[in-house]
Protein backbone atom coordinates (compact mmCIF):
# COMPACT_ATOMS: atom_id res chain seq x y z
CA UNK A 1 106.72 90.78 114.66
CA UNK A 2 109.18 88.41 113.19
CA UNK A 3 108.63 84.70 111.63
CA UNK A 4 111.45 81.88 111.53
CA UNK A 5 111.22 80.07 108.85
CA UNK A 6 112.38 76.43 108.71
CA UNK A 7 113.38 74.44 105.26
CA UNK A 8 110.53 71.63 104.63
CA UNK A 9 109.64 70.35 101.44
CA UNK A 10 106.24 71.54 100.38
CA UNK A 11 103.13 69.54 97.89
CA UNK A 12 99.68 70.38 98.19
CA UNK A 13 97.05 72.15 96.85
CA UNK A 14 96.57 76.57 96.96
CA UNK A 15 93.07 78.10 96.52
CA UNK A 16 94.53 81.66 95.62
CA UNK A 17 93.16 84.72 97.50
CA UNK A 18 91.17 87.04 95.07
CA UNK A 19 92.90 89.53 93.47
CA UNK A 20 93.49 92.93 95.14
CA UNK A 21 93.46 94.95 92.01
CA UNK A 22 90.13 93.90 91.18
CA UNK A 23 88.92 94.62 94.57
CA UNK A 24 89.60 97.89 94.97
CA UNK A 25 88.16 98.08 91.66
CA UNK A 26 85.37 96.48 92.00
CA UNK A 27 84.33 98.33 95.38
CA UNK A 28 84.96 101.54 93.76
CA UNK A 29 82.78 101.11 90.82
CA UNK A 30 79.93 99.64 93.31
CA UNK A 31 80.56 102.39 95.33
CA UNK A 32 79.76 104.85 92.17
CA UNK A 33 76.79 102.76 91.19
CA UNK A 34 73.09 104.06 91.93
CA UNK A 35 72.00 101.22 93.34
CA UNK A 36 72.71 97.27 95.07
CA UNK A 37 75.92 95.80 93.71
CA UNK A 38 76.44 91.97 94.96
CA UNK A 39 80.10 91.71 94.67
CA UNK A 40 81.17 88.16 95.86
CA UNK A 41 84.91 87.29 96.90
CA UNK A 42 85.98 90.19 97.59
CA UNK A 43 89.61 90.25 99.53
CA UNK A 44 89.62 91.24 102.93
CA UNK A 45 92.97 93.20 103.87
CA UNK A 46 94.21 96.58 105.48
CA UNK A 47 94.42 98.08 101.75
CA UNK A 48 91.04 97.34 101.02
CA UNK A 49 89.50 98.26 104.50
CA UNK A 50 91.05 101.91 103.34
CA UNK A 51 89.20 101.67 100.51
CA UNK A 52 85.90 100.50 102.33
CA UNK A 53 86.00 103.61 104.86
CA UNK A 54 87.06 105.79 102.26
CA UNK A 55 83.73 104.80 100.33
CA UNK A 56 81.95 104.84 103.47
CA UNK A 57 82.71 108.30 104.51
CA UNK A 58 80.44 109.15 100.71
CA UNK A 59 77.73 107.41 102.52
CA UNK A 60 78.01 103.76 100.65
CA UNK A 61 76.28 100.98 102.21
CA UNK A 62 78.01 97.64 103.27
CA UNK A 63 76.51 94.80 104.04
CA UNK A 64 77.95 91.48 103.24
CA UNK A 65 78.76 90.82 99.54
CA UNK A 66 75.92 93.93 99.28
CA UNK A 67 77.31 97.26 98.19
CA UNK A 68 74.80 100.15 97.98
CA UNK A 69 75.10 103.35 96.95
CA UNK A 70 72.97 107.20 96.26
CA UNK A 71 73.13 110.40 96.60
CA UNK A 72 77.05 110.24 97.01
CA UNK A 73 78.51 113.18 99.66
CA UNK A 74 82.02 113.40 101.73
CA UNK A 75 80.59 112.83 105.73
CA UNK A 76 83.73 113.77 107.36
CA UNK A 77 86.87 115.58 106.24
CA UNK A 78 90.12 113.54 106.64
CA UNK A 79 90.29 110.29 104.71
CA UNK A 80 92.83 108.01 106.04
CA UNK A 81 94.56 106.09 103.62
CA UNK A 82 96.66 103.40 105.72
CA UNK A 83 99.45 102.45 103.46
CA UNK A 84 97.48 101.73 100.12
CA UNK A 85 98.49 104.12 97.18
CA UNK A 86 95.73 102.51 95.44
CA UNK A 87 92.97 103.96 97.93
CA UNK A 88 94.89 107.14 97.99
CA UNK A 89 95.68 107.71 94.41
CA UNK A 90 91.68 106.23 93.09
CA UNK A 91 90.24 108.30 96.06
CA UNK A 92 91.61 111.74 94.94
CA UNK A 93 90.06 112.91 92.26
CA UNK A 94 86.45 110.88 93.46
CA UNK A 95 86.55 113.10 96.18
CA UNK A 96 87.10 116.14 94.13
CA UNK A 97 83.56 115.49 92.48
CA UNK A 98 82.72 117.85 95.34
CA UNK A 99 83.19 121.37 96.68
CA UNK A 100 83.63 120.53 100.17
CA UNK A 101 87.65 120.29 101.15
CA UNK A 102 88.94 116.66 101.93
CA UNK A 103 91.84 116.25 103.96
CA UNK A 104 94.39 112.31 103.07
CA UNK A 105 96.65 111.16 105.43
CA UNK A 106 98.38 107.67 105.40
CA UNK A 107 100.84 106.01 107.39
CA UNK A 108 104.16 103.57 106.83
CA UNK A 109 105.94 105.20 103.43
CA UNK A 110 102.89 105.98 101.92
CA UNK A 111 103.30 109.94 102.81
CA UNK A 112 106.42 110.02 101.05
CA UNK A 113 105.22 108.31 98.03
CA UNK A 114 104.97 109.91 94.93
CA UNK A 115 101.58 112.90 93.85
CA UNK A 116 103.70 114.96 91.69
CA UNK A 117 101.28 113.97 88.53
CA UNK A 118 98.16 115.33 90.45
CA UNK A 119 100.07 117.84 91.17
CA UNK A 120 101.05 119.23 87.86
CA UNK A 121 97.44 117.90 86.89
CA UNK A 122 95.40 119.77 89.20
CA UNK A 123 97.48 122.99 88.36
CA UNK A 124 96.51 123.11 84.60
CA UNK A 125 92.65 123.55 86.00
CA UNK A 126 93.59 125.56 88.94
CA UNK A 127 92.18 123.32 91.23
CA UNK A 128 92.74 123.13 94.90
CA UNK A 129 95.78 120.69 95.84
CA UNK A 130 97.83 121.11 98.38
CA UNK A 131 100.51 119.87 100.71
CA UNK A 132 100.29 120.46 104.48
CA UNK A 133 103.64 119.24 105.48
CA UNK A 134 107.04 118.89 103.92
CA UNK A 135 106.02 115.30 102.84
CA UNK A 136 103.07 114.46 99.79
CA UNK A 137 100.91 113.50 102.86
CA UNK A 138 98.79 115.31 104.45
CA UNK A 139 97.06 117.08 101.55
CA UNK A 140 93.93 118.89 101.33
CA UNK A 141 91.75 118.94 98.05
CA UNK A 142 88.97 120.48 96.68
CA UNK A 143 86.73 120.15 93.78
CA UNK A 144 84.65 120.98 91.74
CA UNK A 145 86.83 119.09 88.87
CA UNK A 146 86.52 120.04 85.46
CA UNK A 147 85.88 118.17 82.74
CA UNK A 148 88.52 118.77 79.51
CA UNK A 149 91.23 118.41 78.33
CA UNK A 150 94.11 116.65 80.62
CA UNK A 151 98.04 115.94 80.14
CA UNK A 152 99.12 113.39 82.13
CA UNK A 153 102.73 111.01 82.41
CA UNK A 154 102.25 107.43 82.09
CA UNK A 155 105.22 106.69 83.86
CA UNK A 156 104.95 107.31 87.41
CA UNK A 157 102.00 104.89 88.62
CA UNK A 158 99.31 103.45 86.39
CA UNK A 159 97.61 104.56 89.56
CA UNK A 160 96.84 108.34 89.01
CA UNK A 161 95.76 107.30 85.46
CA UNK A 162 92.95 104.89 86.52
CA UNK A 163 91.96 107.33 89.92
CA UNK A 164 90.89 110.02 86.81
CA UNK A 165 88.64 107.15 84.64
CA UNK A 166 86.87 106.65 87.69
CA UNK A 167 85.93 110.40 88.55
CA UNK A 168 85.85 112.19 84.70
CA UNK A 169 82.82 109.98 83.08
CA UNK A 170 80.37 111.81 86.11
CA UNK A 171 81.31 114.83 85.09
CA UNK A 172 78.68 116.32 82.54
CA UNK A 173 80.73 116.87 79.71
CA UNK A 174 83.64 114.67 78.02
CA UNK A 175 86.73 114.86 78.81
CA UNK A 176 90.72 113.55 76.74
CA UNK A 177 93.27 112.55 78.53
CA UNK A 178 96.64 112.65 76.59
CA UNK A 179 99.88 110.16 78.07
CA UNK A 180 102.91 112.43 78.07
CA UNK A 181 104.99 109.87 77.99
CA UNK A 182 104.86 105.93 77.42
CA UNK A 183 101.93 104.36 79.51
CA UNK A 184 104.20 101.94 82.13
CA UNK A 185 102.53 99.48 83.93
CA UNK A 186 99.77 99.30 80.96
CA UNK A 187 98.12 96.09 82.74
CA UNK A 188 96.58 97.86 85.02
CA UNK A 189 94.69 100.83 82.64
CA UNK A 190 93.27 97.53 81.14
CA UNK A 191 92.38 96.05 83.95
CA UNK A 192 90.72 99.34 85.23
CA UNK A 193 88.82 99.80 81.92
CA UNK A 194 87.56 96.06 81.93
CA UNK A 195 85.69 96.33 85.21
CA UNK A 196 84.42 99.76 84.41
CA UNK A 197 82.75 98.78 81.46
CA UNK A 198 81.33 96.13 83.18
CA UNK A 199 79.84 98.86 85.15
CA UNK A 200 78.34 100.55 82.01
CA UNK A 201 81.21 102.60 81.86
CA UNK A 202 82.76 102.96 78.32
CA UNK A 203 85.97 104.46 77.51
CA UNK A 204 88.26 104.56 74.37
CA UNK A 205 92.20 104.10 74.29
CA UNK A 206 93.83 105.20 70.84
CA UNK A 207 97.51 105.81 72.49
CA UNK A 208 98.26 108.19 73.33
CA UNK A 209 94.75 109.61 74.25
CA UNK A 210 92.39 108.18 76.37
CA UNK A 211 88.49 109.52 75.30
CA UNK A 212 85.90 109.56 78.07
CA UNK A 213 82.44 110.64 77.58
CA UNK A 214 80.60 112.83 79.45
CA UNK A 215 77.34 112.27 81.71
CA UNK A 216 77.84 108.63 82.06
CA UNK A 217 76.18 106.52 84.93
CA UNK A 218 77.92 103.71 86.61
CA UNK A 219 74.89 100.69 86.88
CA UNK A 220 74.99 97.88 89.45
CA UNK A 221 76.00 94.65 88.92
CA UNK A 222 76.54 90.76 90.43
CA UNK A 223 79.86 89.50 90.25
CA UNK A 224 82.34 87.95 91.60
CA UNK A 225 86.89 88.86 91.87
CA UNK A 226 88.84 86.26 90.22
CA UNK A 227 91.92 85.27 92.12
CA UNK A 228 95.48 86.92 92.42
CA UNK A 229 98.17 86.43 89.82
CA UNK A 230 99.90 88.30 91.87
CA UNK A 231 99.77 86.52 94.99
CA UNK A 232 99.72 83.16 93.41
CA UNK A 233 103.32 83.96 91.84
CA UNK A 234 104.67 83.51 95.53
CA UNK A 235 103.12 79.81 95.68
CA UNK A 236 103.99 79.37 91.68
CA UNK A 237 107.78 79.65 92.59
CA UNK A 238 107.27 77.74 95.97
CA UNK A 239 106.51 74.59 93.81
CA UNK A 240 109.33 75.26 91.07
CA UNK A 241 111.77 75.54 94.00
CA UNK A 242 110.76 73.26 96.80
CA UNK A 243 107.48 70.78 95.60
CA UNK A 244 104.63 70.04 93.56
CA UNK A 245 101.98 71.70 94.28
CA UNK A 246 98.46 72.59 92.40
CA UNK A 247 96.44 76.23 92.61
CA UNK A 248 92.79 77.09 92.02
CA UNK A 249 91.16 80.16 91.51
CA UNK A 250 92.57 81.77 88.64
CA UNK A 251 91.07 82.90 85.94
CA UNK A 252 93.67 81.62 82.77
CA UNK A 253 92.26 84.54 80.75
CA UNK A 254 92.69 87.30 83.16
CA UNK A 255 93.66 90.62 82.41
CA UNK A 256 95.38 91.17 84.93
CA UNK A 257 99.00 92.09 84.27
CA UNK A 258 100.94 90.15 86.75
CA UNK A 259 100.01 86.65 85.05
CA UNK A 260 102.62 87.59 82.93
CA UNK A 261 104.41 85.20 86.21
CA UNK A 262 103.47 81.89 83.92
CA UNK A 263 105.02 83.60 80.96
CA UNK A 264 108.16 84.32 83.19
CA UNK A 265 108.41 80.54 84.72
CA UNK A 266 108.27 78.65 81.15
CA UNK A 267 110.32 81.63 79.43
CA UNK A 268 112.69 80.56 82.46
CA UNK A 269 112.26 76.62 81.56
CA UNK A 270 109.69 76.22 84.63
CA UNK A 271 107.24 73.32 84.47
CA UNK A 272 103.87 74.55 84.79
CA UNK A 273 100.71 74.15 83.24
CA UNK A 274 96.81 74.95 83.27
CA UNK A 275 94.36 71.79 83.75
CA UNK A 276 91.22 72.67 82.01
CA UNK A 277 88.97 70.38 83.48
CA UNK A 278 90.21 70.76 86.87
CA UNK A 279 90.79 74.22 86.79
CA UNK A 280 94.18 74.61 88.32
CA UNK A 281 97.36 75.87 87.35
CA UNK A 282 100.37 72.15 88.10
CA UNK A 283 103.59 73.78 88.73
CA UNK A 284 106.59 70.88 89.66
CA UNK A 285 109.75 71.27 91.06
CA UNK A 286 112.42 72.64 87.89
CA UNK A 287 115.22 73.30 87.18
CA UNK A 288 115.21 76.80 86.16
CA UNK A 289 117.36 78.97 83.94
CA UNK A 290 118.86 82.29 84.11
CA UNK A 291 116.89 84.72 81.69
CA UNK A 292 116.16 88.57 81.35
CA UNK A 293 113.02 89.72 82.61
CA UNK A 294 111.65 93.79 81.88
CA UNK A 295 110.02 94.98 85.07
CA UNK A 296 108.29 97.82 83.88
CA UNK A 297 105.12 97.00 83.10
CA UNK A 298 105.38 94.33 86.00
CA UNK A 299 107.02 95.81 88.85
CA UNK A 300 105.09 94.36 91.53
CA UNK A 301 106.34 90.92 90.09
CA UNK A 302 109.99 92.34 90.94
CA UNK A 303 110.95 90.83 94.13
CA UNK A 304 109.37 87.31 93.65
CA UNK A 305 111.14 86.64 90.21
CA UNK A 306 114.30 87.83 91.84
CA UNK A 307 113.78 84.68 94.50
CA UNK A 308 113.41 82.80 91.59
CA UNK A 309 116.58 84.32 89.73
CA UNK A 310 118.77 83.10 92.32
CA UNK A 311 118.28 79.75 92.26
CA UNK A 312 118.45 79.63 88.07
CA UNK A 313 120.85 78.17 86.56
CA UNK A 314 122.98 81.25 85.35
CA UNK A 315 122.59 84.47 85.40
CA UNK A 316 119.11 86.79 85.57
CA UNK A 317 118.86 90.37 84.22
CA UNK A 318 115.93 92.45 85.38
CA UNK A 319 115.36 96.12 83.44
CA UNK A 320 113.44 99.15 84.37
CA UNK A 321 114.15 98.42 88.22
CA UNK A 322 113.63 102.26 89.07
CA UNK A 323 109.39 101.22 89.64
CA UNK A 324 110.58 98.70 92.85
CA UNK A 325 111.90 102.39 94.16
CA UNK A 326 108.95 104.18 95.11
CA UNK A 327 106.32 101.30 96.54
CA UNK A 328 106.07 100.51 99.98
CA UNK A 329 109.95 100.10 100.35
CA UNK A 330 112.45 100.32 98.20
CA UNK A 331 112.35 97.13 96.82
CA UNK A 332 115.20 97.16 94.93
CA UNK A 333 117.54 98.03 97.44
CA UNK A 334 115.49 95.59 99.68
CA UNK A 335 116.30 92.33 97.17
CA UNK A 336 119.90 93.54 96.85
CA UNK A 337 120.63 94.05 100.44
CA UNK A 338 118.49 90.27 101.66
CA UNK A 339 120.07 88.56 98.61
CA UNK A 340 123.71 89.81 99.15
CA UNK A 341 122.98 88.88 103.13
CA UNK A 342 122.01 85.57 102.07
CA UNK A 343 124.83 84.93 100.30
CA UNK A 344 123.85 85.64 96.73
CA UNK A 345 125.48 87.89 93.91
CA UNK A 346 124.27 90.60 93.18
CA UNK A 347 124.57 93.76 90.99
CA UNK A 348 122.91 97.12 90.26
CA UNK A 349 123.66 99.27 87.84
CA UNK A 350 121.37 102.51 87.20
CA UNK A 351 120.29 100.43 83.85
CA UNK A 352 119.86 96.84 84.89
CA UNK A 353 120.05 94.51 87.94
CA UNK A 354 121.65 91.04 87.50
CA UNK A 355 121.76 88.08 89.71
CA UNK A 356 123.75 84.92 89.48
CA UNK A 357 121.90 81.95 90.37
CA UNK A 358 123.16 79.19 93.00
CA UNK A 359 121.72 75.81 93.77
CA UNK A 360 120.93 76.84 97.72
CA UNK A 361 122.14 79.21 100.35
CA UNK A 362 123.09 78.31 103.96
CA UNK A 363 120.85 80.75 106.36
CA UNK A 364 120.87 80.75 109.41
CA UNK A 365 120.48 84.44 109.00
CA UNK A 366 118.29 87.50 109.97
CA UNK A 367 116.28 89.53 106.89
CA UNK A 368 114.63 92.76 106.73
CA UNK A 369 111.43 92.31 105.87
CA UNK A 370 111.34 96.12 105.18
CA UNK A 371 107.77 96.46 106.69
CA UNK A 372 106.87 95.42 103.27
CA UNK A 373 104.15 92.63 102.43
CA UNK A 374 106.08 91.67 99.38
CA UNK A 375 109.60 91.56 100.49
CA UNK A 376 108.26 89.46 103.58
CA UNK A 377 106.46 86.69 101.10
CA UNK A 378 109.34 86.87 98.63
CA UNK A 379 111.80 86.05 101.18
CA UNK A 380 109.55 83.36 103.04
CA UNK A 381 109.84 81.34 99.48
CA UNK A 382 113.33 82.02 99.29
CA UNK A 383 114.22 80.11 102.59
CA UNK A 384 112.57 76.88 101.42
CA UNK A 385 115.91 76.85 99.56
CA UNK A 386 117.92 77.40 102.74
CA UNK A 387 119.94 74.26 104.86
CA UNK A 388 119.11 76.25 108.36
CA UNK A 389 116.05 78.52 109.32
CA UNK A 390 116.00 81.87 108.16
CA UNK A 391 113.91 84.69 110.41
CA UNK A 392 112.15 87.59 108.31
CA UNK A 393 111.69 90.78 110.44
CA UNK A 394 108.72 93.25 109.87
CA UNK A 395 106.73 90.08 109.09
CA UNK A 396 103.36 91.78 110.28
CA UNK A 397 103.20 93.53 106.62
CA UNK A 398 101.57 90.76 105.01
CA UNK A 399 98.04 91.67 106.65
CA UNK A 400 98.24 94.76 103.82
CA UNK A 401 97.45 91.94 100.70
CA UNK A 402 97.90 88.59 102.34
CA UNK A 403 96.71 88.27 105.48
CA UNK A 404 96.58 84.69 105.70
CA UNK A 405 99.96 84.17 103.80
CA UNK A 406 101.62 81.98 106.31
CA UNK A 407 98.50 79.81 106.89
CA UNK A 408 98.22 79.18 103.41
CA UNK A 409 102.06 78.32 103.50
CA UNK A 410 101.94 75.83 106.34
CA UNK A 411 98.97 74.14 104.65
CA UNK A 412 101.19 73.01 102.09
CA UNK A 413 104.25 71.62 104.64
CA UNK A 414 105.62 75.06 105.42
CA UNK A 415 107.38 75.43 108.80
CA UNK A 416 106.80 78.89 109.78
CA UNK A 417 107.41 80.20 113.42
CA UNK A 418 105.98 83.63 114.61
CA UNK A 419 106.96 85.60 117.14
């Protein structure tokens, strides 16, 4: 599917979707819980429907905002992953509570993505882990896993890190994990221990070593997912490029990693600000300057700050790229090849990328969308800076996060054609 996108001024008002992070966390823990969690706004997307089945196939309970959960055991043998790396990468080592083999598949790039950290993990315990294909996908695991003492890198995916807090406190004895190398992407180890201890589940981080007791017991709870930094960056550099525009939802104390976006837009002389007593983030049309941004704790981040880049006054420098390599695309090689397409200057260089900003681009071009939800919303806000419509292939991939992207976009005077 492809959507045209025609230049239109935007205002209005954005009630953020809730955040996927928190989601999948939140399901998981519920999911782990003896017990009736009520879990309100939670996202519905593909990622988190992987999530759902995978939790399912233990024998959890859904029923509305109700998650319930006991006397947890694998129903069927292959777990199908879609494209999320968060369902695969949190499921694995769940799964390997047991003894009976589980089979993971996924579709899109996820098969090609990165396990080499359960890999060498597994290995240490000599625990069952193994590749059916040439690819990382299929693999088959097996459990029981051990409780000890783990190395682990903390620069692949935050991903593999957080999978292991959520299995190694049911084990019956404690367990250290030790980072091998600098924890990247630290955002989301906090956000992952937040919602487990809201859980009841308490864990200790004196870096490098994470310390998780034993014989611990995830308890129900009632809450609710705060909305998506993430997400709401897209609409956050909508209103600095194109209109006013006001967004609810969002919780201006989150832990979540990605609000490091308001940071980003002042540090880049962006007007925005959060209204207290209306609870709502006012961002207005700026204009922005050229600044360097570090990506690696932010990476998902990369391709919207990069739309705002080129349009700043200037020139942008983004380090630590190499994390925009292995998501659903390349990302970085997806920016540079849409952004030199649309007329913008770019470089790579294996230790930074830099952009130079321009006022607005012509279009009247195709993009590759890259069958990537982010590249497809990062480039939909970079054609409200276009004089003629701009069509996005691949545009289909938002359904993964945002399902309801382009609704939310023509709410707020976006023209956007699909076809």
């Amino acid at each position: 599917m492809n959507v045209t996108l025609t230049p239109h001024p935007i205002s209005g008002h954005v009630n953020i979707v809730s955040s996927k992070s928190l989601s999948h966390r939140y399901m998981i823990c519920a999911g782990l819980a003896q017990g009736t969690s009520h879990i309100s706004n939670m996202l519905l997307s593909k990622d988190l429907e992987a999530t759902k089945l995978a939790l399912e196939n233990l024998g959890v309970v859904f029923e509305h905002e109700s998650i319930t959960s006991s006397n947890l055991n694998p129903k069927n043998k292959h777990v199908h992953c879609f494209e999320s790396g968060s369902t695969l990468r949190f499921m694995i080592p769940i799964y390997m509570l047991f003894h009976k083999p589980t089979v993971f598949t996924g579709e899109g790039m996820l098969p090609t993505r990165p396990l080499s950290v359960y890999d060498d993990l597994f290995k240490q315990k000599h625990l069952y882990f193994k590749r059916l294909e040439k690819d990382e996908l299929p693999i088959e695991v097996k459990g029981p896993l051990r409780p000890g003492y783990y190395h682990m890198r903390g620069d692949v995916s935050s991903q593999f890190i957080s999978g292991m807090l959520f299995a190694l406190p049911m084990l019956k004895k404690d367990s250290v994990i030790e980072l091998t190398t600098p924890l990247e992407s630290k955002g989301y180890i906090d956000l992952t221990m937040d919602v487990l201890t809201r859980f009841g589940i308490h864990i200790l981080y004196t870096p490098p070593f994470l310390y998780i007791k034993g014989n611990q017991t995830y308890q129900p709870i009632k809450g609710s997912v705060e909305g998506d930094y993430s997400q709401a960056a897209f609409f956050m550099v909508a209103g600095l490029l194109s209109g006013d525009i006001t967004i609810g939802g969002l919780n201006p104390l989150s832990k979540q990693g990605d609000m490091y976006i308001v940071e980003a837009i002042k540090k880049m002389h962006g007007k925005i600000e959060y209204h207290e007593m209306d609870r709502m983030y006012k961002i207005s049309k700026s204009e922005t300057k050229g600044t360097t941004i570090d990506l690696k704790d932010i990476p998902d981040l990369g391709p919207i700050l990069m739309v705002l880049a080129a349009f700043s006054e200037g020139q942008s420098i983004f380090l630590n790229c190499d994390r925009l390599k292995i998501k659903e695309s390349d990302r970085l090689d997806a920016m540079y090849q849409n952004l030199k397409k649309a007329g913008i200057q770019v470089e790579v260089t294996p230790y930074q990328t830099v952009i130079h900003g321009v006022k607005d681009i012509d279009g009247d071009v195709t993009l590759d969308g890259y069958h990537d939800h982010r590249i497809v919303m990062a480039l939909s806000i970079l054609s409200l800076k276009a004089k003629k419509p701009i069509t996005i292939t691949g545009s289909e991939a938002i359904k993964k996060s945002f399902p309801t992207f382009f609704e939310v976009l023509r709410s707020i005077g976006g023209m956007c054609d699909e076809s």
